[in-house]
Protein backbone atom coordinates (compact mmCIF):
# COMPACT_ATOMS: atom_id res chain seq x y z
CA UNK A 1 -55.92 -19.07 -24.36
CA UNK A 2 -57.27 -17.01 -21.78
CA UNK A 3 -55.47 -18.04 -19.21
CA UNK A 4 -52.00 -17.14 -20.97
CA UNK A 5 -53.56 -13.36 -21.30
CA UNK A 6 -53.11 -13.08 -18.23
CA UNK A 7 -50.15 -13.78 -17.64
CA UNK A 8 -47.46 -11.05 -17.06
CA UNK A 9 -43.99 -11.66 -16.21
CA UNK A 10 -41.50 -9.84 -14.27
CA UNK A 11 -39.57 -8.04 -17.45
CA UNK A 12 -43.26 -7.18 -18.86
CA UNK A 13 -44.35 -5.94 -15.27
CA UNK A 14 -41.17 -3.73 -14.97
CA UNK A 15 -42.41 -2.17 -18.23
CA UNK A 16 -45.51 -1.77 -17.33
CA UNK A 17 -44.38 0.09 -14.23
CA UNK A 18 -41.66 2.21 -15.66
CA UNK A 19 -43.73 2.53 -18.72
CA UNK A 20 -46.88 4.22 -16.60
CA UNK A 21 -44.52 6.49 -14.30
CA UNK A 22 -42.68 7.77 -17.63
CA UNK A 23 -44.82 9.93 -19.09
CA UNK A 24 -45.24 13.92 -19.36
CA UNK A 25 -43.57 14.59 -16.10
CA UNK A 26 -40.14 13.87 -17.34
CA UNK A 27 -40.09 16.05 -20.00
CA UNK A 28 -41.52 19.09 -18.24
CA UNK A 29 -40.87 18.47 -14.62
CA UNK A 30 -37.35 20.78 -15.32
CA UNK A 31 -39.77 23.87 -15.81
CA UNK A 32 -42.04 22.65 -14.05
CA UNK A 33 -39.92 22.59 -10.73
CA UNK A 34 -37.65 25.83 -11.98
CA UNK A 35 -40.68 27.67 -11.64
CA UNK A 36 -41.41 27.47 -8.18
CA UNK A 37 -37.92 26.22 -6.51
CA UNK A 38 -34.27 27.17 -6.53
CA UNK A 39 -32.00 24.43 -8.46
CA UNK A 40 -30.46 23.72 -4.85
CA UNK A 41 -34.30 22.97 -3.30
CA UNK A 42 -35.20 21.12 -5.99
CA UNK A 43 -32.33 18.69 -4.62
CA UNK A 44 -33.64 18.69 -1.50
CA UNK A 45 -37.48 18.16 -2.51
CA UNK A 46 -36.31 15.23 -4.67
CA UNK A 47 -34.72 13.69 -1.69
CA UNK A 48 -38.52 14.32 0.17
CA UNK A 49 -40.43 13.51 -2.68
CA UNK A 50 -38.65 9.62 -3.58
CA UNK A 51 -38.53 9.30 0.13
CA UNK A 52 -42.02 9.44 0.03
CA UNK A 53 -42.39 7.35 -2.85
CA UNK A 54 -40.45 4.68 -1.62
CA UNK A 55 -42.82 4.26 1.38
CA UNK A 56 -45.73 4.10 -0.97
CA UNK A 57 -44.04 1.40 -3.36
CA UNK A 58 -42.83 -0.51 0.12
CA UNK A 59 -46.48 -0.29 1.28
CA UNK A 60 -47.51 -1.64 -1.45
CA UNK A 61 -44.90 -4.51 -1.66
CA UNK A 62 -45.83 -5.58 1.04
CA UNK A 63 -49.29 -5.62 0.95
CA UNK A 64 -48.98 -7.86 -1.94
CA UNK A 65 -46.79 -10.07 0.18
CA UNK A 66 -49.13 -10.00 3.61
CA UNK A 67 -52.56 -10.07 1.52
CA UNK A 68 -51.76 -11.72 -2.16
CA UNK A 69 -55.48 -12.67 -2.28
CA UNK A 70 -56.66 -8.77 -2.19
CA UNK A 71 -55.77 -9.59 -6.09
CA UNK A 72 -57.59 -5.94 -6.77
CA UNK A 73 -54.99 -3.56 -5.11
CA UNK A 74 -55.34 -0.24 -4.48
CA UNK A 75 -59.25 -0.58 -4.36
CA UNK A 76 -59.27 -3.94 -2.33
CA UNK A 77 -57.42 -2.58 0.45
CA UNK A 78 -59.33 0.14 1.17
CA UNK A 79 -62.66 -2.06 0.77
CA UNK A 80 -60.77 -4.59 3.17
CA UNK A 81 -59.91 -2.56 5.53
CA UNK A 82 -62.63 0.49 6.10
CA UNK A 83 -65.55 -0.82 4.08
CA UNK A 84 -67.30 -1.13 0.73
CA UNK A 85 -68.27 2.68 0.25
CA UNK A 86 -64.78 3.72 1.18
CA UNK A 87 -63.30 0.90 -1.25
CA UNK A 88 -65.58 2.23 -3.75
CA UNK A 89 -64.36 5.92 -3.57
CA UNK A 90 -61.08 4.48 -3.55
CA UNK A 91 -61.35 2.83 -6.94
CA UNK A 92 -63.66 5.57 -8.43
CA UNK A 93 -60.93 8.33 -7.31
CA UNK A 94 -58.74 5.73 -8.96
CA UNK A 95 -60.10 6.03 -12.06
CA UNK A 96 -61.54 10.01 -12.32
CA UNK A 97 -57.34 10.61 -12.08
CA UNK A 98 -56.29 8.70 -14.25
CA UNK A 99 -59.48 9.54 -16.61
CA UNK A 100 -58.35 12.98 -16.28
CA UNK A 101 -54.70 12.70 -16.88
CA UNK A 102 -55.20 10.32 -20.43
CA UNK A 103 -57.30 13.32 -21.93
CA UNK A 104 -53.84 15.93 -20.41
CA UNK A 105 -52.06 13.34 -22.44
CA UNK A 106 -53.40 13.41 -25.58
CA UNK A 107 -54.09 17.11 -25.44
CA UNK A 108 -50.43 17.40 -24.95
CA UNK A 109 -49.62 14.92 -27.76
CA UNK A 110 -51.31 17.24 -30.25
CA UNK A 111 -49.83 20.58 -28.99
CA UNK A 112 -46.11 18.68 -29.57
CA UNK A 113 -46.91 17.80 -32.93
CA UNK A 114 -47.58 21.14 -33.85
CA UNK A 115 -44.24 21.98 -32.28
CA UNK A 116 -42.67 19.51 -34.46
CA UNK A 117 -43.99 20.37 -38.00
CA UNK A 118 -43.17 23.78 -37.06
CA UNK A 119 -42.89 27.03 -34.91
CA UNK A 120 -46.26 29.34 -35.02
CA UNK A 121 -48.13 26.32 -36.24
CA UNK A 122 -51.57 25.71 -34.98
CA UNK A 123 -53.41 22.54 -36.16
CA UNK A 124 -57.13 23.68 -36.56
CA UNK A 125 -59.21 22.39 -33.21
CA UNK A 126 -61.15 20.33 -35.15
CA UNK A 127 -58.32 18.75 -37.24
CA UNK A 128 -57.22 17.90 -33.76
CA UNK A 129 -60.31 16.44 -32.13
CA UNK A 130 -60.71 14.42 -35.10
CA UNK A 131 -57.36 12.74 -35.07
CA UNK A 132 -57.36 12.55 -31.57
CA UNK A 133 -60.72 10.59 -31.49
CA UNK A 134 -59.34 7.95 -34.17
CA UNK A 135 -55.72 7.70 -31.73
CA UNK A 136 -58.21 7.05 -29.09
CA UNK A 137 -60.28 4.41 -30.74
CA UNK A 138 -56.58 2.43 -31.78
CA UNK A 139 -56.23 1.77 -28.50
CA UNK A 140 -59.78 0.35 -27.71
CA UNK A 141 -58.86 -2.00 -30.48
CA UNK A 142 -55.37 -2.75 -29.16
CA UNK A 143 -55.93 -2.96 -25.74
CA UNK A 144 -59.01 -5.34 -26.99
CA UNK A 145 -57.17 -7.51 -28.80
CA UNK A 146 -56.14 -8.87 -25.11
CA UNK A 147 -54.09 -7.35 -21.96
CA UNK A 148 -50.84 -9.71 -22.52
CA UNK A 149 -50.29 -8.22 -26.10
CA UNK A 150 -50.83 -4.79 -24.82
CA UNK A 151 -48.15 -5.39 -22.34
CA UNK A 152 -45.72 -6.67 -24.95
CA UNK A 153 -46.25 -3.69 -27.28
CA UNK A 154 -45.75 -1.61 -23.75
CA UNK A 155 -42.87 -2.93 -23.53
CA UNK A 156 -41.53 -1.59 -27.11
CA UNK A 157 -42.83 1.35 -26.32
CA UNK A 158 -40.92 1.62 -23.23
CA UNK A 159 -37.47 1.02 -24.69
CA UNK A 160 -38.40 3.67 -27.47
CA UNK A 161 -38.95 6.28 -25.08
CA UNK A 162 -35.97 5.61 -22.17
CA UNK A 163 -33.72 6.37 -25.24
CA UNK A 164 -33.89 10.24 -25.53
CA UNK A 165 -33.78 10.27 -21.68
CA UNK A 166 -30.27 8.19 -21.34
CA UNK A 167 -29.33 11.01 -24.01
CA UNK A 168 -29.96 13.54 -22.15
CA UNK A 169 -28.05 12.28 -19.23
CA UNK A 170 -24.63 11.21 -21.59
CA UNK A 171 -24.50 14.11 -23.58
CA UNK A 172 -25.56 16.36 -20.36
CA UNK A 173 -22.26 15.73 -17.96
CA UNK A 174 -20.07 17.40 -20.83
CA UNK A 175 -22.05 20.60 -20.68
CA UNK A 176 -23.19 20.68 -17.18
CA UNK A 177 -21.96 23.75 -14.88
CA UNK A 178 -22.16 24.07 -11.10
CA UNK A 179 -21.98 27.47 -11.05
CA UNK A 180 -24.96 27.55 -13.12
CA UNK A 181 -26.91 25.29 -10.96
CA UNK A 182 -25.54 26.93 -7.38
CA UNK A 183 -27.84 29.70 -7.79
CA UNK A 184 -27.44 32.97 -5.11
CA UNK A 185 -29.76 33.58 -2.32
CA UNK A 186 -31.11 29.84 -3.25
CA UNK A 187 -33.16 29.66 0.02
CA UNK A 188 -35.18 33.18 -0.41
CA UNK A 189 -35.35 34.06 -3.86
CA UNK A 190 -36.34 32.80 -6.70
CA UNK A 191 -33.99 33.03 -9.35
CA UNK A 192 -36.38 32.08 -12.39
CA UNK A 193 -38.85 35.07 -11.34
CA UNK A 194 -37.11 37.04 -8.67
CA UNK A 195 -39.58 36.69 -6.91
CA UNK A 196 -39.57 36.02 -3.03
CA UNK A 197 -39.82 32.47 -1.58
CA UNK A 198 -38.52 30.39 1.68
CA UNK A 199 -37.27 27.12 1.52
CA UNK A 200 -40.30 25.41 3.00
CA UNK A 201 -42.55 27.32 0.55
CA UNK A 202 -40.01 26.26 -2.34
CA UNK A 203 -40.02 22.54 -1.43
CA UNK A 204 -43.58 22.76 -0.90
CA UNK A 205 -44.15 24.53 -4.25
CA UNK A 206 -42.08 21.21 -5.93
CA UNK A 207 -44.27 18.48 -4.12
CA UNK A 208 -47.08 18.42 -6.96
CA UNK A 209 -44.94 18.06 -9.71
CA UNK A 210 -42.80 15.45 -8.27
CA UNK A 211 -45.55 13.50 -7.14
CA UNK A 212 -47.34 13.74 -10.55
CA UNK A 213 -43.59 12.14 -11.96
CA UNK A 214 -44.31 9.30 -10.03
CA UNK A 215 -48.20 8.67 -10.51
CA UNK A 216 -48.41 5.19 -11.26
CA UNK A 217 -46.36 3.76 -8.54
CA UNK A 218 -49.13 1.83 -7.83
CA UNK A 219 -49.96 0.35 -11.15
CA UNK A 220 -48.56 -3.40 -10.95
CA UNK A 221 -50.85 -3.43 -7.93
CA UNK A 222 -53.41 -2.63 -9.76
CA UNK A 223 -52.90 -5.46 -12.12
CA UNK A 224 -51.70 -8.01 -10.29
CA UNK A 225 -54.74 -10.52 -10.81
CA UNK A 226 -53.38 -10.00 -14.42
CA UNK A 227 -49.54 -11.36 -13.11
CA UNK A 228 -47.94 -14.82 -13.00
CA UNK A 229 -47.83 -13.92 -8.95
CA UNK A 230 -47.89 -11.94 -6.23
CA UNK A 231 -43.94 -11.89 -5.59
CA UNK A 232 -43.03 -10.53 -8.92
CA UNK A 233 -45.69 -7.72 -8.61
CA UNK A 234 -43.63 -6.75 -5.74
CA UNK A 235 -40.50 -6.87 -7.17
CA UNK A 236 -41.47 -5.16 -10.16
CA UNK A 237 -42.80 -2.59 -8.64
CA UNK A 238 -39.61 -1.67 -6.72
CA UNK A 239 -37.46 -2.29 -9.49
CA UNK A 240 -39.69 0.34 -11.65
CA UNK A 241 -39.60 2.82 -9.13
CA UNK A 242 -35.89 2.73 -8.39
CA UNK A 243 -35.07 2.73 -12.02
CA UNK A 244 -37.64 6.21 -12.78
CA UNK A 245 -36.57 7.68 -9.40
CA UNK A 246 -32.94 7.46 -10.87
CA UNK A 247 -33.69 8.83 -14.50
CA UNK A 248 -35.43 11.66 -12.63
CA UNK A 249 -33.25 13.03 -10.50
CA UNK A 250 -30.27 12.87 -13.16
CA UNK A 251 -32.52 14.55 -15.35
CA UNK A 252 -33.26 17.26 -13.21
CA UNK A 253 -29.73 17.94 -11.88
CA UNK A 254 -28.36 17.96 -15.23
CA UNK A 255 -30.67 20.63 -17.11
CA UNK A 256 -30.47 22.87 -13.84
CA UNK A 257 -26.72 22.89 -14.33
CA UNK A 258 -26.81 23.28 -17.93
CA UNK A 259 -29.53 26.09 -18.76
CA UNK A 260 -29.67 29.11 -16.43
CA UNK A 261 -33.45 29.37 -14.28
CA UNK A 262 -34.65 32.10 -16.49
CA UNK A 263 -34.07 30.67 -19.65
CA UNK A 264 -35.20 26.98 -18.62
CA UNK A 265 -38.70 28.78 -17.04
CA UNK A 266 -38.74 30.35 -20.43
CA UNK A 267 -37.82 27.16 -22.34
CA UNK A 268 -41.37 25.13 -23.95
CA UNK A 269 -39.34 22.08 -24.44
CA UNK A 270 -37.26 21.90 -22.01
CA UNK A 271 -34.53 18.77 -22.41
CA UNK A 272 -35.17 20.14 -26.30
CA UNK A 273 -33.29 23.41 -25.24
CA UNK A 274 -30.92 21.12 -22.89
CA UNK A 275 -29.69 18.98 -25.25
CA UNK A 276 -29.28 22.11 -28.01
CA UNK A 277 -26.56 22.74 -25.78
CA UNK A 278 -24.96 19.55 -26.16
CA UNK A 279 -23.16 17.80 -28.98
CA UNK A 280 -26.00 17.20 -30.36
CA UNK A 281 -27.12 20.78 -30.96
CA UNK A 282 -30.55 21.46 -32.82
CA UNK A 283 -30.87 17.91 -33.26
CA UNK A 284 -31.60 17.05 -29.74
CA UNK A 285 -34.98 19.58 -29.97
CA UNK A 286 -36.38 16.88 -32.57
CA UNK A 287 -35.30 13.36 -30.61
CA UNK A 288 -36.71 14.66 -27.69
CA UNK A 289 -39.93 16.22 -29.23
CA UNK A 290 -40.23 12.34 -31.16
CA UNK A 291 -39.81 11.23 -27.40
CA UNK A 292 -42.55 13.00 -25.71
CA UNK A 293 -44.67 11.28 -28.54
CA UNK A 294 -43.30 8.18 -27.44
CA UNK A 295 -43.62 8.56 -24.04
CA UNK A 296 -47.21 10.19 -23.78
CA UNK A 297 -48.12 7.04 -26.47
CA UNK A 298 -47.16 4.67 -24.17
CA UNK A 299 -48.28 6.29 -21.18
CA UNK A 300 -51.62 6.18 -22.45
CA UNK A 301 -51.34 2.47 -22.91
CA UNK A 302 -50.74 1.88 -19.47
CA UNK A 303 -53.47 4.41 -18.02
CA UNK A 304 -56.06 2.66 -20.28
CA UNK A 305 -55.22 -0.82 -18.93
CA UNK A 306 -54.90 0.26 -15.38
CA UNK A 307 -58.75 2.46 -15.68
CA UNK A 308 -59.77 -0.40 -17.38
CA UNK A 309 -59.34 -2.77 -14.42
CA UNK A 310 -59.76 -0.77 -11.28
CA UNK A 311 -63.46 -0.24 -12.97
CA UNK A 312 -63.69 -4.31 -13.66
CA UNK A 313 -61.76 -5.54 -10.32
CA UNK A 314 -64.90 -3.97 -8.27
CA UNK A 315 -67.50 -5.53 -10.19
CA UNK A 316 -66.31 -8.80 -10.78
CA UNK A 317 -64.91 -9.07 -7.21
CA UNK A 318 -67.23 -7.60 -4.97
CA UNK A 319 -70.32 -6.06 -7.21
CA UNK A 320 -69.21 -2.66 -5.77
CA UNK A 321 -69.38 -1.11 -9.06
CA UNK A 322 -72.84 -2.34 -11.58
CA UNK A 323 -72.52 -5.51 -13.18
CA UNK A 324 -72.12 -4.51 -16.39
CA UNK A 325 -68.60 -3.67 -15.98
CA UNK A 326 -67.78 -6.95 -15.32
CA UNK A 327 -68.28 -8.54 -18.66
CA UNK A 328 -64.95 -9.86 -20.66
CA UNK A 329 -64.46 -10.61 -24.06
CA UNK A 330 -63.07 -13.93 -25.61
CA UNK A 331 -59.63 -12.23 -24.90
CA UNK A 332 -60.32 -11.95 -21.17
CA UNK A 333 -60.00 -8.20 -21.35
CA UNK A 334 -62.79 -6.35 -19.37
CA UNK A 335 -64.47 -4.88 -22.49
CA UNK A 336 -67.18 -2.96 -20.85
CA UNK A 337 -65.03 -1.27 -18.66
CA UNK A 338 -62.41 -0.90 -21.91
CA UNK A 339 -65.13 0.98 -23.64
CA UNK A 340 -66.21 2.76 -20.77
CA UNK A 341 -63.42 4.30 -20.07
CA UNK A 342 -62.68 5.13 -23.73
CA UNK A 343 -65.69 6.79 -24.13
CA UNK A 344 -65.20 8.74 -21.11
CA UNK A 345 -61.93 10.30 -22.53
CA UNK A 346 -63.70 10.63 -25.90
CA UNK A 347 -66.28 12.92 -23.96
CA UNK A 348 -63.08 15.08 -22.31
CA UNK A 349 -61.46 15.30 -25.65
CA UNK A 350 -64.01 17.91 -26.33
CA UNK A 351 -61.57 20.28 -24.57
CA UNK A 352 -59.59 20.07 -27.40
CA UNK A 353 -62.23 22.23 -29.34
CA UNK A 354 -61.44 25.22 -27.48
CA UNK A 355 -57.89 26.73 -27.56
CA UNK A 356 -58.58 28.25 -23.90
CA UNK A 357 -59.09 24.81 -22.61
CA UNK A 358 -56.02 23.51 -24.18
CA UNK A 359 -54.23 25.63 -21.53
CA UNK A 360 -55.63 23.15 -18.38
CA UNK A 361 -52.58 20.61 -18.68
CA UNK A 362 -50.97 22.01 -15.32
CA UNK A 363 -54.17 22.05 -13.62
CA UNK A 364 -55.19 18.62 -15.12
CA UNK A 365 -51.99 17.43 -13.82
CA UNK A 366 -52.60 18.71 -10.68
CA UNK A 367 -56.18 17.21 -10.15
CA UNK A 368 -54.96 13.80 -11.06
CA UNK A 369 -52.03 13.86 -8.15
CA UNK A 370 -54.73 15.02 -5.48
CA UNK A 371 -57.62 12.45 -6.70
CA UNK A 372 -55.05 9.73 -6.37
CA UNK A 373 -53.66 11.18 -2.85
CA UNK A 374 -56.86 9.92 -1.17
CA UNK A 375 -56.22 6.19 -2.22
CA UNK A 376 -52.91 6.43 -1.31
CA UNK A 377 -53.58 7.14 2.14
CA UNK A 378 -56.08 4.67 2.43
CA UNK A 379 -53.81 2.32 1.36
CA UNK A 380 -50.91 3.55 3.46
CA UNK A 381 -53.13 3.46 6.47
CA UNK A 382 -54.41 -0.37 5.52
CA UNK A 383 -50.67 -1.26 5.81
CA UNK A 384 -50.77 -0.35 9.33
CA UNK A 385 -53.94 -1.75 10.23
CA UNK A 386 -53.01 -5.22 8.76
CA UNK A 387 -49.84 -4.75 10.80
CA UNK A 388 -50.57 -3.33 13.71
CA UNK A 389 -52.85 -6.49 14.68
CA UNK A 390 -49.60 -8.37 15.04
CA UNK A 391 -46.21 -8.15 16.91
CA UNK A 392 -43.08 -7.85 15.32
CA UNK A 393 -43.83 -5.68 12.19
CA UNK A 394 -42.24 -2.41 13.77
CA UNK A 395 -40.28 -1.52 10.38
CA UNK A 396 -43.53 -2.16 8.53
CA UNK A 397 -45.75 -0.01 10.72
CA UNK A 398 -43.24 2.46 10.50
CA UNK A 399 -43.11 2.67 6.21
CA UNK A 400 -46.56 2.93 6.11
CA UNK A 401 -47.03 5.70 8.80
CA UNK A 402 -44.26 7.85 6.67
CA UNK A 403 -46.13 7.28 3.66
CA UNK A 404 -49.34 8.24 5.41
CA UNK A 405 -48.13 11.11 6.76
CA UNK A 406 -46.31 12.09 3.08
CA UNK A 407 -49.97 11.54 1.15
CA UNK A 408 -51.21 14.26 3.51
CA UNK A 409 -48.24 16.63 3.28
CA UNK A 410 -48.56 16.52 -0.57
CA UNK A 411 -52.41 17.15 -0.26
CA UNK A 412 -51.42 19.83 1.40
CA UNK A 413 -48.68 21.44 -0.70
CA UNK A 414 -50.53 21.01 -3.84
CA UNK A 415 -53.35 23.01 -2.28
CA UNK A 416 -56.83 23.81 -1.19
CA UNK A 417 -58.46 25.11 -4.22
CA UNK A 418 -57.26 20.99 -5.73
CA UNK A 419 -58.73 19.08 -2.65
CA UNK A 420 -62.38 21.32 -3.34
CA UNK A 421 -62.29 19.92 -6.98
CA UNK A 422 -61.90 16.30 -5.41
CA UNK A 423 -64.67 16.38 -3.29
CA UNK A 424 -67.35 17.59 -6.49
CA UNK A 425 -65.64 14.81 -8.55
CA UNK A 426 -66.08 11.63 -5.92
CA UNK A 427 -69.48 13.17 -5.15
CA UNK A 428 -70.75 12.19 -8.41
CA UNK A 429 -69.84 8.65 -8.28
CA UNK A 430 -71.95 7.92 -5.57
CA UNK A 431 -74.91 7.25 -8.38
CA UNK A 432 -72.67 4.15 -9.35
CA UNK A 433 -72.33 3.05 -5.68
CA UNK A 434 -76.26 3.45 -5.28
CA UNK A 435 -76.98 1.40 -8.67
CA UNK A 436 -75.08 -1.56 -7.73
CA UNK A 437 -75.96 -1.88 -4.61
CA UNK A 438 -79.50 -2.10 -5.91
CA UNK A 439 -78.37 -4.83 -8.20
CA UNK A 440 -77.05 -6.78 -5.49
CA UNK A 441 -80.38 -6.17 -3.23
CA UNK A 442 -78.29 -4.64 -0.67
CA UNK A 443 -79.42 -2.09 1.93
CA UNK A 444 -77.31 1.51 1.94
CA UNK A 445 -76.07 1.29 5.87
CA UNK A 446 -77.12 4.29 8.16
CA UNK A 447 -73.14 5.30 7.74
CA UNK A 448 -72.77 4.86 4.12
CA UNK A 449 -75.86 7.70 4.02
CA UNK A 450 -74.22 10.18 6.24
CA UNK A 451 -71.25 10.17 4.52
CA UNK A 452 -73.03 10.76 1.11
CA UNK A 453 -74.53 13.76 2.29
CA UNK A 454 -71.31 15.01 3.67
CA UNK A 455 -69.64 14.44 0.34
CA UNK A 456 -72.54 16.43 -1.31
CA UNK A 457 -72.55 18.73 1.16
CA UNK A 458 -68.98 19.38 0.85
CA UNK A 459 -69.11 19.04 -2.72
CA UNK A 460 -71.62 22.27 -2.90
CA UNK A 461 -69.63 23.96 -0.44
CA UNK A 462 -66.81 23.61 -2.62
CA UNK A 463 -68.44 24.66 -5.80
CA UNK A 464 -69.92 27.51 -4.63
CA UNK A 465 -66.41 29.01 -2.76
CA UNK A 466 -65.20 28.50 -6.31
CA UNK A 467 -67.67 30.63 -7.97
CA UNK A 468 -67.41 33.22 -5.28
CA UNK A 469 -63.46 33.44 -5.76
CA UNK A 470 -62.82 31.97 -1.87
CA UNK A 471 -60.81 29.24 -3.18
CA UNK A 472 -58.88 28.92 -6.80
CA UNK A 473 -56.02 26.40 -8.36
């Protein structure tokens, strides 16, 4: 019985994968992007940004081809390859982003339902919290109940939320204008804001949000100990990517071309106020408000399966993280690490008590891209070590030097103030580091210690530019 919860199948693994990358972005990348970039550069940062992506899903395809027994993915390839402190920053900046993003998600479930009942509705903070805290607790339950079923119901899920999407793209062609979406002066002014902006700075401004689309790229990795093998983690994860890439790009190109920049900067829902221009009129602001739900639902089941197991995969594998995440239930889920992580959102849910904290979803967003940036590139730059030892893997050293280099140029473009807030959070995971290496009778190496206190170090540094004003996000 235990055995066959574990098992995940290609058509379950593309859902998982699609399922994780779909989320928030979809819905308010088009406002997100119209913001800071002319329709035209938005084109052109697409290109960039799935570029990019590509390379990342490539490097990990084929790590999961060269190394199928690094069964815990993005946190066993950067233990394999630089160390156990570095693996365990990899997996603990693993988990802090995605920790971060479920509590953006559920914040931004609650602020669409009271979109939904009704315009100038506010559910009382506490009404909120409350309902939010019993959502959460459904899914310890669910997700309990064993990882296979979880996938299934993922699956559901999936299909349920794709469908306002695909809607969006039909219905969009008829109503779609290219003069519209060829905007004037494209590659120095902004024409949502008026405000001033070069192409590089445009492109640049788009890299966060397209990046944040595609968080979860790595996911299938993640769970591959989970899959019937190796190979169809690989494919999966490919197939997921291509699929989202394509559903995001339409999606974008189509609401550009149908609402002007200064009413779709304006617009709260955006494909709402896309499809109201469609044949579907002021029906298409309820399906897609009913498929944010959907979305952010199912996005959450993902994130809690994938924080789940990059806190377990370390701790059953290597004792990098304390014991007592390793312990599984009759189900074979990691419960520990399941409740862990559950109660860790509980704790950010908080936020929902104060409006003024409600308004962090962009910066949330933004913290989760650049925490997950860092094991990115250690992954990117595994792929080359495991590579470069050999002859004959030119076209793999080159995909996973161009998705090096594109994890740092989105580190970059999202910004300094983001990278500061990085440091603080993987300083204070060092005290799990420290605690299970005492577990496992193991001495801290003279290394290990000098990069702590440079992570402290640049932790405080951070902190206190913040409070001075030096640095922002």
């Amino acid at each position: 019985m235990a055995e066959d919860n574990k098992k995940l199948g290609l058509g379950l693994l593309v859902a998982l994968g699609i399922g994780t990358m779909i989320a928030s972005g979809i819905f308010n990348s088009p406002t997100d992007l119209i913001a800071t970039t002319n329709p035209m550069a938005v084109l052109i940062s697409w290109g960039i940004g799935v570029f990019g992506v590509i390379m990342l899903g490539m490097v990990f395809y084929l790590l999961t081809n060269e190394k199928p027994e690094l069964k815990g993915g993005i946190y066993s390839y950067a233990k394999e390859g630089f160390g156990d402190f570095v693996g365990f920053n990899s997996a603990w900046g693993y988990f802090t982003s995605s920790f971060i993003g479920n509590v953006a998600f559920i914040i931004l479930i609650f602020k669409t339902i009271n979109s939904l009942i009704g315009e100038g509705y506010s559910m009382p903070p506490i009404l909120a919290f409350s309902l939010a805290s019993i959502l959460l607790w459904i899914y310890y339950f669910v997700i309990a109940k064993g990882i296979r079923q979880a996938g299934i119901l993922n699956l559901i899920v999936t299909i349920g939320k794709v469908i306002p999407l695909l809607l969006v793209i039909v219905f969009g062609f008829s109503a779609f204008k290219l003069g519209i979406f060829n905007v004037e002066n494209w590659q120095t002014i902004l024409a949502s804001t008026g405000k001033t902006a070069s192409l590089g700075k445009q492109i640049s401004g788009a890299m966060g949000t397209i990046l944040w689309c595609f968080v979860g790229v790595e996911g299938l990795v993640v769970l591959s100990e989970r899959a019937e093998s190796q190979i169809v983690v690989g494919k999966g994860t490919i197939i997921s990517l291509v699929i989202t890439a394509t559903l995001y790009i339409s999606i974008s190109i189509l609401s550009m071309g149908i609402l002007p920049a200064k009413d779709l900067i304006a617009a709260q829902t955006p494909l709402a106020a896309v499809l109201a221009q469609t044949a579907l009129g002021s029906y298409g602001a309820i399906i897609v408000k009913v498929g944010i739900l959907i979305s952010l639902m199912g996005a959450l089941l993902c994130w809690f399966l994938l924080t789940t197991e990059i806190l377990y995969a370390p701790a059953a594998q290597d004792g990098l993280m304390p014991k007592w995440f390793k312990v599984n239930n009759d189900k074979n889920v990691p419960i520990n690490a399941l409740l862990f992580s559950i109660v860790a959102t509980q704790i950010g849910l908080l936020a929902m008590l104060s409006e003024a904290l409600q308004k962090a979803y962009y910066v949330a967003t933004h913290m989760c891209t650049t925490n997950i940036l860092i094991p990115y590139l250690l992954s990117s730059m595994f792929a080359f070590q495991v590579f470069n030892k050999e002859s004959g893997h030119f076209k793999e050293k080159i995909i996973a030097v161009l998705a090096g280099i594109y994890s740092i140029y989105v580190i970059y473009a999202v910004g300094i103030g983001y990278l500061g807030l990085a440091f603080v959070i993987y300083a204070l995971g060092i005290g799990f580091y420290l605690k299970a290496k005492k577990e496992k009778n193991e001495v801290i190496t003279k290394r290990e210690k000098m990069a702590m206190i440079a992570m402290v170090i640049m932790a405080i540094v951070m902190i206190v530019a913040a409070i001075t004003g030096k640095i922002s996000v």
